[in-house]
PDB file of N, CA and C in Angstrom:
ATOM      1  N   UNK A   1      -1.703  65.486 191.932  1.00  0.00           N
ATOM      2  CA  UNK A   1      -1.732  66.065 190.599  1.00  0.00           C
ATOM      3  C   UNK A   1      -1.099  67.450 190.629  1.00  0.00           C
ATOM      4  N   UNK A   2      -0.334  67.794 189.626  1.00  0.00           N
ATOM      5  CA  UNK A   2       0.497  69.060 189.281  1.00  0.00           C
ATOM      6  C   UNK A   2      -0.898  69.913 188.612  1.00  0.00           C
ATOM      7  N   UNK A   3      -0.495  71.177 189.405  1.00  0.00           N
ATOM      8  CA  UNK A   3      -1.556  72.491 188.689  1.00  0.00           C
ATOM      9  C   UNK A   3      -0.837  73.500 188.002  1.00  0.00           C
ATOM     10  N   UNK A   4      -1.300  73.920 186.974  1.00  0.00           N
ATOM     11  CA  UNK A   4      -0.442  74.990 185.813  1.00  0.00           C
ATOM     12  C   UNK A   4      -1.459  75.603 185.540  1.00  0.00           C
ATOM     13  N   UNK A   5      -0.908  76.798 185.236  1.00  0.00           N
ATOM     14  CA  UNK A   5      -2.066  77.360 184.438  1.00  0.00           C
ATOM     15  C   UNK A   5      -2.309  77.550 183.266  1.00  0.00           C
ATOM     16  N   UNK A   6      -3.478  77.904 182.773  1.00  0.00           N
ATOM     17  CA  UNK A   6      -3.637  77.710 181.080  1.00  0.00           C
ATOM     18  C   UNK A   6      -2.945  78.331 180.378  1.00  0.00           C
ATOM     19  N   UNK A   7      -2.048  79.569 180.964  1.00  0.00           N
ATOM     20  CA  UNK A   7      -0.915  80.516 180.273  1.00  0.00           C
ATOM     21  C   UNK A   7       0.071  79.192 179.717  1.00  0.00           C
ATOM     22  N   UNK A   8       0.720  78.838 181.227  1.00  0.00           N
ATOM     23  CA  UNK A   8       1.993  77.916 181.266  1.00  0.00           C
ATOM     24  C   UNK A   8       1.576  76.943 179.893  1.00  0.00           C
ATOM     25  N   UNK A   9       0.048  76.195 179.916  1.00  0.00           N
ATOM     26  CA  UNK A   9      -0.423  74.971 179.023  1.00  0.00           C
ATOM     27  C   UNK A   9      -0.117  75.215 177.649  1.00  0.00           C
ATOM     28  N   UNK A  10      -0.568  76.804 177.499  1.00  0.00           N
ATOM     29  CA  UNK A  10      -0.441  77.453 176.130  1.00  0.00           C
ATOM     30  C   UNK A  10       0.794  77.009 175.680  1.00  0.00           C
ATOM     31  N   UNK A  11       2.243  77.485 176.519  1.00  0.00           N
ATOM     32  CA  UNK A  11       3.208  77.931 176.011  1.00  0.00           C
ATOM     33  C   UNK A  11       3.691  76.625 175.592  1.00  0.00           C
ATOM     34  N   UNK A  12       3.826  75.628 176.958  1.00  0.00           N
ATOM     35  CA  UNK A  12       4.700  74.374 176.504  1.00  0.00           C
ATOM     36  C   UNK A  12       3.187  73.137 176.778  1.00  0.00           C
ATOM     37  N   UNK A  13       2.734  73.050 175.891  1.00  0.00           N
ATOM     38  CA  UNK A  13       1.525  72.156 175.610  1.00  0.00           C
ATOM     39  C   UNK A  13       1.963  71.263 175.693  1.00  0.00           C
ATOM     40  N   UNK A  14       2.957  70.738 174.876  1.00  0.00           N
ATOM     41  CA  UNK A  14       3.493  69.479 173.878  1.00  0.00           C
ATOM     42  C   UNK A  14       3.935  68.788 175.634  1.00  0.00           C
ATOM     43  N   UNK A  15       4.924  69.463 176.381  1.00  0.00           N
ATOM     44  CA  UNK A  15       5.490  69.141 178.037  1.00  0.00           C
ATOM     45  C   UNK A  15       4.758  68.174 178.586  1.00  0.00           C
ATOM     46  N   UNK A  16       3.420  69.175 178.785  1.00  0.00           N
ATOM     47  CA  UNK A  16       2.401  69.080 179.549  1.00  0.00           C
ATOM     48  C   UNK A  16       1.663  67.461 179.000  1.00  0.00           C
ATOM     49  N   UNK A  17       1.544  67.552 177.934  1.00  0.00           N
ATOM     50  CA  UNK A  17       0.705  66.108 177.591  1.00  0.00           C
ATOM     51  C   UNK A  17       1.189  65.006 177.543  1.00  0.00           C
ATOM     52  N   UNK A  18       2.278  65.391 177.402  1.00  0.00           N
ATOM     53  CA  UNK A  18       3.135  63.993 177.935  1.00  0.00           C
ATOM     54  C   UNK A  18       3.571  63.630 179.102  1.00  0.00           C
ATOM     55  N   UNK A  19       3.958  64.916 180.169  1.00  0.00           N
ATOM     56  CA  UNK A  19       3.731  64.307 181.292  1.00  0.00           C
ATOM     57  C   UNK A  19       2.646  63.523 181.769  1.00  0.00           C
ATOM     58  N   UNK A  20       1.379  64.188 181.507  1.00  0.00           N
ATOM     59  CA  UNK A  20       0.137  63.837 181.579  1.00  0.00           C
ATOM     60  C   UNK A  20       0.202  62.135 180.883  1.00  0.00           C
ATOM     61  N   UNK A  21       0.766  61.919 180.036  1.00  0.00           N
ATOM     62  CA  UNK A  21       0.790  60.014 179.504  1.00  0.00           C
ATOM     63  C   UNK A  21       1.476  59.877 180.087  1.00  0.00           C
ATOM     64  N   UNK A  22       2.547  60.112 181.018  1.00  0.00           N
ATOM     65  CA  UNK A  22       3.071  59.142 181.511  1.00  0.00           C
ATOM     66  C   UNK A  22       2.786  58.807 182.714  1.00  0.00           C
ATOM     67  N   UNK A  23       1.622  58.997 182.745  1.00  0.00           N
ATOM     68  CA  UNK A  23       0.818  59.015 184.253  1.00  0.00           C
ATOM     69  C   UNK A  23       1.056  60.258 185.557  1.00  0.00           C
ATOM     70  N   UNK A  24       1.207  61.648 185.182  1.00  0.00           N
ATOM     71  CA  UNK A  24       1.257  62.165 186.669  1.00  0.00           C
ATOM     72  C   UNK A  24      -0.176  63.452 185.820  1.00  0.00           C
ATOM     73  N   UNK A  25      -0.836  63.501 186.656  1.00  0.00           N
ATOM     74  CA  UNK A  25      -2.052  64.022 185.941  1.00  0.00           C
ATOM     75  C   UNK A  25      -1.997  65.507 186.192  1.00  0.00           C
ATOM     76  N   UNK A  26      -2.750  66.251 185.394  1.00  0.00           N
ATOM     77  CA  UNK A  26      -2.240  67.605 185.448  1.00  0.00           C
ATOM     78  C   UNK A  26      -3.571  68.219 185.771  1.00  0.00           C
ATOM     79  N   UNK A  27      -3.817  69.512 186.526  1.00  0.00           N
ATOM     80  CA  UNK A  27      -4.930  69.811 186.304  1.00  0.00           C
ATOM     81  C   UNK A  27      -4.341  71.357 185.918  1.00  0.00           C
ATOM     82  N   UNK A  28      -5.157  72.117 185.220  1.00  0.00           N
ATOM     83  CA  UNK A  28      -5.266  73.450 184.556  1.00  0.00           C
ATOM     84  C   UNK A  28      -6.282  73.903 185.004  1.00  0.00           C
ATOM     85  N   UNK A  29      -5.544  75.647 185.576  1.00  0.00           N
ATOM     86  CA  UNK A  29      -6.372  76.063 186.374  1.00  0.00           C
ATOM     87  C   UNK A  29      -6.442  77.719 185.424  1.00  0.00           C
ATOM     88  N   UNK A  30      -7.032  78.797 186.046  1.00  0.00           N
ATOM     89  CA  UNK A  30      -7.599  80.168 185.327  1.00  0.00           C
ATOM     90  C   UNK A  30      -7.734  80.722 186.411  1.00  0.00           C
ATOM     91  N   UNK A  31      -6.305  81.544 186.880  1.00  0.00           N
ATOM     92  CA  UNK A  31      -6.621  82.350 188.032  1.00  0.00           C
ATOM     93  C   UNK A  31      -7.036  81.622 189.134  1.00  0.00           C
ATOM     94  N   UNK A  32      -6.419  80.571 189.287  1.00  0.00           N
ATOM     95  CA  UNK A  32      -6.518  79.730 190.685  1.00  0.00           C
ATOM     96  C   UNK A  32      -7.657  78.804 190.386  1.00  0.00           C
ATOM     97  N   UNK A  33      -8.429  79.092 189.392  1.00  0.00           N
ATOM     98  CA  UNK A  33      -9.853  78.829 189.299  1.00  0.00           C
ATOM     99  C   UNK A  33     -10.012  76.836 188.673  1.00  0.00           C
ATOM    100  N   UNK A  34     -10.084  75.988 189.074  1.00  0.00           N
ATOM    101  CA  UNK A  34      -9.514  74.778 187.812  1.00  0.00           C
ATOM    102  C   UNK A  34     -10.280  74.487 186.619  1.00  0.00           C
ATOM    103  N   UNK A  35     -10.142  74.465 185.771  1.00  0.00           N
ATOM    104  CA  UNK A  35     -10.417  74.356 184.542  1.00  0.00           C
ATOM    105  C   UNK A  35     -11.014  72.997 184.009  1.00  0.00           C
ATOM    106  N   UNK A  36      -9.767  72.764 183.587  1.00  0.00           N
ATOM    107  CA  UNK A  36      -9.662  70.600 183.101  1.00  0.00           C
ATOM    108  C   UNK A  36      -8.740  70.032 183.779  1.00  0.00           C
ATOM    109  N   UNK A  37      -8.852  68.722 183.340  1.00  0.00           N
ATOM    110  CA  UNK A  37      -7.620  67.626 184.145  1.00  0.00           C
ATOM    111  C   UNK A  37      -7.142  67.078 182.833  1.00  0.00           C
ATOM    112  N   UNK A  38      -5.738  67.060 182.359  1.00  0.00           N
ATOM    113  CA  UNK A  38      -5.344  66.396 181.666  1.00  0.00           C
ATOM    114  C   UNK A  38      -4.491  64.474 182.342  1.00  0.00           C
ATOM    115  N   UNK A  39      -5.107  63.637 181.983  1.00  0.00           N
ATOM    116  CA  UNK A  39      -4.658  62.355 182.526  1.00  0.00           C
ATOM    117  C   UNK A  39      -4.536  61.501 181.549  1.00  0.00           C
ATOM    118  N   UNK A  40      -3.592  60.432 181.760  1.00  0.00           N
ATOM    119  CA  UNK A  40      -3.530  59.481 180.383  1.00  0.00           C
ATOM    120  C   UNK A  40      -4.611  58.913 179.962  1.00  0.00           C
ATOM    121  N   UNK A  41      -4.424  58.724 178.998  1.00  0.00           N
ATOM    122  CA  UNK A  41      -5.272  57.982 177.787  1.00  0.00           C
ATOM    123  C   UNK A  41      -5.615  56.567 178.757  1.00  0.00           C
ATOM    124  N   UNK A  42      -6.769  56.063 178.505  1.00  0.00           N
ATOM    125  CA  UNK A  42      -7.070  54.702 178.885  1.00  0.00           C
ATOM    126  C   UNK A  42      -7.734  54.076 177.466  1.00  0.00           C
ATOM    127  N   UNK A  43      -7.025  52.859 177.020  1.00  0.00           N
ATOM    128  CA  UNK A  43      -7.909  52.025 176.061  1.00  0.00           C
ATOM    129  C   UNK A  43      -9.282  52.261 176.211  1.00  0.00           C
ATOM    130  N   UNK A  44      -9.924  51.708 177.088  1.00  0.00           N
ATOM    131  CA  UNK A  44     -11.198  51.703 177.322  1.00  0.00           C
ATOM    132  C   UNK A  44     -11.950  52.835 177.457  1.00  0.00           C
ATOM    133  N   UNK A  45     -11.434  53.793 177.332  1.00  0.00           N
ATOM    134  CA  UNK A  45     -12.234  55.154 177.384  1.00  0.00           C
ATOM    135  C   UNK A  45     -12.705  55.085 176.139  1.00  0.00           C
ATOM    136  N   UNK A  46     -12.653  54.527 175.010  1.00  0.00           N
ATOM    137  CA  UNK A  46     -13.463  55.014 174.259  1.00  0.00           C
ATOM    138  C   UNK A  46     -14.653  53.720 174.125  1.00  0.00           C
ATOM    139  N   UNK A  47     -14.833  53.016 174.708  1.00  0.00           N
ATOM    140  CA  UNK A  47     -15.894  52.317 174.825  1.00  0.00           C
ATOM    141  C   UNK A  47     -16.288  51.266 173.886  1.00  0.00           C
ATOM    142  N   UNK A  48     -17.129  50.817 173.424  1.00  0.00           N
ATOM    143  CA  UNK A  48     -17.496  49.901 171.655  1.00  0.00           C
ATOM    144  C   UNK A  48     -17.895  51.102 170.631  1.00  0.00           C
ATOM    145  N   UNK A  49     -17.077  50.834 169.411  1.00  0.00           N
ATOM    146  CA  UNK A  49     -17.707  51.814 168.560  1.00  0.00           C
ATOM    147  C   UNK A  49     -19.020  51.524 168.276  1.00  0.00           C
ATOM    148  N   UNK A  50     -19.756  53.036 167.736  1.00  0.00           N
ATOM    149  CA  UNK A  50     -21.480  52.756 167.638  1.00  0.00           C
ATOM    150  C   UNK A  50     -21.687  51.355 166.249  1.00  0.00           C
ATOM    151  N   UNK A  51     -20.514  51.254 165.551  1.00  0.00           N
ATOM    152  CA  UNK A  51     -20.976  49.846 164.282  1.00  0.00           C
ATOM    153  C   UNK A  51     -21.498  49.038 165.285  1.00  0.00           C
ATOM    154  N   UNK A  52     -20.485  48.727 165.929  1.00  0.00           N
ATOM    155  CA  UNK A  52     -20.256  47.258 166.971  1.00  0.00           C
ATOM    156  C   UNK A  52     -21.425  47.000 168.191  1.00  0.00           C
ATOM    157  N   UNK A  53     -22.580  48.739 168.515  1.00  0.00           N
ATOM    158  CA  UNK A  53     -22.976  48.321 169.500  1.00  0.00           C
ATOM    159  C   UNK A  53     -24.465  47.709 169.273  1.00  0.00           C
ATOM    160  N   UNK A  54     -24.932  46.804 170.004  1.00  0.00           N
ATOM    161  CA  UNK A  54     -26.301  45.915 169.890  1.00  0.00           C
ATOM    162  C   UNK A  54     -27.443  46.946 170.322  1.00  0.00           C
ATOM    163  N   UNK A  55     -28.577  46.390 169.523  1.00  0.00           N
ATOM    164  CA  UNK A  55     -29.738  47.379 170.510  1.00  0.00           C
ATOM    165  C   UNK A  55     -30.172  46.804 171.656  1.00  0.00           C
ATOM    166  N   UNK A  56     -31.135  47.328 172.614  1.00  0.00           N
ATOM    167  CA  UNK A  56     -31.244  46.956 173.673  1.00  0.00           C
ATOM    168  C   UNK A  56     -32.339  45.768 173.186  1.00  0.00           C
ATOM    169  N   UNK A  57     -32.747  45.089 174.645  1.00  0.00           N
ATOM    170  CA  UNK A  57     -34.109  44.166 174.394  1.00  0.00           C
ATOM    171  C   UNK A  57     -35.305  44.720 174.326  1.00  0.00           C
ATOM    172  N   UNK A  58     -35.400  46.176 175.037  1.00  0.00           N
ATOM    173  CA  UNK A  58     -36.446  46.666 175.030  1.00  0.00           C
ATOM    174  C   UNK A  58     -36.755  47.068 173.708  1.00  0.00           C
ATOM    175  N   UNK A  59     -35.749  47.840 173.405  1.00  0.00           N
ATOM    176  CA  UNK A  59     -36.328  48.474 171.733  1.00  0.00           C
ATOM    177  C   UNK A  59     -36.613  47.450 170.546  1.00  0.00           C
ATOM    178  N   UNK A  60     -35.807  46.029 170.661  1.00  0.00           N
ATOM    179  CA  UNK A  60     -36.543  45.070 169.889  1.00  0.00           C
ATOM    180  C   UNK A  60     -37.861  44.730 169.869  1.00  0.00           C
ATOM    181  N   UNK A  61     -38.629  44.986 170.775  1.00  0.00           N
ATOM    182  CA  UNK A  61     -39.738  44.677 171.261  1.00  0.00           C
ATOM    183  C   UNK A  61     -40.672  45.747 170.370  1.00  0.00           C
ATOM    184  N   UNK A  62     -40.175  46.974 170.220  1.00  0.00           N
ATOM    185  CA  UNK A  62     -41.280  47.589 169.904  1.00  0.00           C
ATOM    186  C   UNK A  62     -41.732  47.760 168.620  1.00  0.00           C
ATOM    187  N   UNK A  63     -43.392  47.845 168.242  1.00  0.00           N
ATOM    188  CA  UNK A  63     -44.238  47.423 167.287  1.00  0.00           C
ATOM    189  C   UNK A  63     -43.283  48.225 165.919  1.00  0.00           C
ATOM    190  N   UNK A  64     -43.483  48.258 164.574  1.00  0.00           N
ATOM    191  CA  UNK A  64     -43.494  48.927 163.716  1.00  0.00           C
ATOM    192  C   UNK A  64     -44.614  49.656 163.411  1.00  0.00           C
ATOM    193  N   UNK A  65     -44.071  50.990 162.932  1.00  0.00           N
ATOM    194  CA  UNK A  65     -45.093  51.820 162.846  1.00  0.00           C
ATOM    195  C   UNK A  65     -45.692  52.245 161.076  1.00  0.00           C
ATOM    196  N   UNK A  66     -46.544  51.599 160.938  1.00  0.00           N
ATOM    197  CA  UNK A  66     -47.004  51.894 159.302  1.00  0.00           C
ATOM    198  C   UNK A  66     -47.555  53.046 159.537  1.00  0.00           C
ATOM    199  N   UNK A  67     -47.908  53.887 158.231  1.00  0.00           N
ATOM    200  CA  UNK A  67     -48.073  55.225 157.763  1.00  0.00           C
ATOM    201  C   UNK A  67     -47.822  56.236 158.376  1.00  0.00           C
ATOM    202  N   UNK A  68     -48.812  57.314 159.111  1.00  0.00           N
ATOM    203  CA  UNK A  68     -48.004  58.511 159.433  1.00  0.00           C
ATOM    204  C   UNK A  68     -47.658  58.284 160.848  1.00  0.00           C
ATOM    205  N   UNK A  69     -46.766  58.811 161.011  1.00  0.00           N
ATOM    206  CA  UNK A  69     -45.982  58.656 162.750  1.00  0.00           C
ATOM    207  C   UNK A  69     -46.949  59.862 163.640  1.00  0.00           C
ATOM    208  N   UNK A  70     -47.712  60.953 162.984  1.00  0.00           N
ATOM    209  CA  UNK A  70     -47.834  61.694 163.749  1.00  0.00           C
ATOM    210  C   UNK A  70     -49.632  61.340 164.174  1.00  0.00           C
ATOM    211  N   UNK A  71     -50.031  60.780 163.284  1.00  0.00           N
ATOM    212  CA  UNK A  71     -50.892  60.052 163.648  1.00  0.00           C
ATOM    213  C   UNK A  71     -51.097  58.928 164.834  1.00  0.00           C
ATOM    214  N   UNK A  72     -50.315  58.356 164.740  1.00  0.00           N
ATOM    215  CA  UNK A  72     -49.836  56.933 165.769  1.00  0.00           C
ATOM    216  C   UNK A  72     -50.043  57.895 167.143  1.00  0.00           C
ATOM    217  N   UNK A  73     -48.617  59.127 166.933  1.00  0.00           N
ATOM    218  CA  UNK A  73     -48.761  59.615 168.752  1.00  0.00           C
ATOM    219  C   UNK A  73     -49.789  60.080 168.686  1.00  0.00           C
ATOM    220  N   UNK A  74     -50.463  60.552 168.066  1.00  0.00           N
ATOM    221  CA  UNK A  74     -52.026  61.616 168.403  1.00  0.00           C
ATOM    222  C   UNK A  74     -52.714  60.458 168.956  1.00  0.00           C
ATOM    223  N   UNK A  75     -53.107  59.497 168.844  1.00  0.00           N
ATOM    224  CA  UNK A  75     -53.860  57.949 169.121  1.00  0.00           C
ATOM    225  C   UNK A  75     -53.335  57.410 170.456  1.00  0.00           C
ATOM    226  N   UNK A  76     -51.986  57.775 170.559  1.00  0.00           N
ATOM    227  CA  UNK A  76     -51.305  57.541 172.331  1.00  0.00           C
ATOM    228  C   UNK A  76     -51.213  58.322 172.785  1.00  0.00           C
ATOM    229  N   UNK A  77     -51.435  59.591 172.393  1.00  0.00           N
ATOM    230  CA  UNK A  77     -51.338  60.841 173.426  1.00  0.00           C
ATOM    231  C   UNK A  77     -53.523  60.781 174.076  1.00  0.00           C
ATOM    232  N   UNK A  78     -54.413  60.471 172.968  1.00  0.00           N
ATOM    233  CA  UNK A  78     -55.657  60.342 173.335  1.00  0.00           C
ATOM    234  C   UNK A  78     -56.124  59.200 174.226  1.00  0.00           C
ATOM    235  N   UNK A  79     -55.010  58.404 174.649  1.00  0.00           N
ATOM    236  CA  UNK A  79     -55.655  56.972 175.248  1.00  0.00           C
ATOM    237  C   UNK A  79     -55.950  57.946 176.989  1.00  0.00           C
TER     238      UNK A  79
END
């Protein structure tokens, strides 16, 4: 991976991020110090959107809670 610094990133950004897509990964550094890694985009980085994602099995499971909620924990915090 190529190191620049956040001066260089400032100036020619636009360079930098596209090298970075075309696969050679960049890292940005602060006084030698490293910062971030700029690397291409992966489809899958963004994961299932939250519409699309299921709840777990566990949380199906659990009871509904009629009237006050703060009641309920006071009753499980006393067991």
């Amino acid at each position: 991976m190529e190191q620049i610094g956040i001066r260089e990133l400032h100036l020619k950004t636009g360079e930098w991020v596209r090298r970075a897509a075309r696969g050679r990964g960049v890292v940005v550094t602060e006084r030698g110090r490293p910062l971030a890694s700029l690397v291409p985009f992966r489809d899958d980085a963004l994961g299932v959107s939250f519409a699309d994602r299921q709840l777990l099995p566990e949380f199906e499971a659990l009871p509904e809670i009629r009237g006050d909620s703060a009641a309920g924990i006071s009753e499980d915090r006393d067991r």
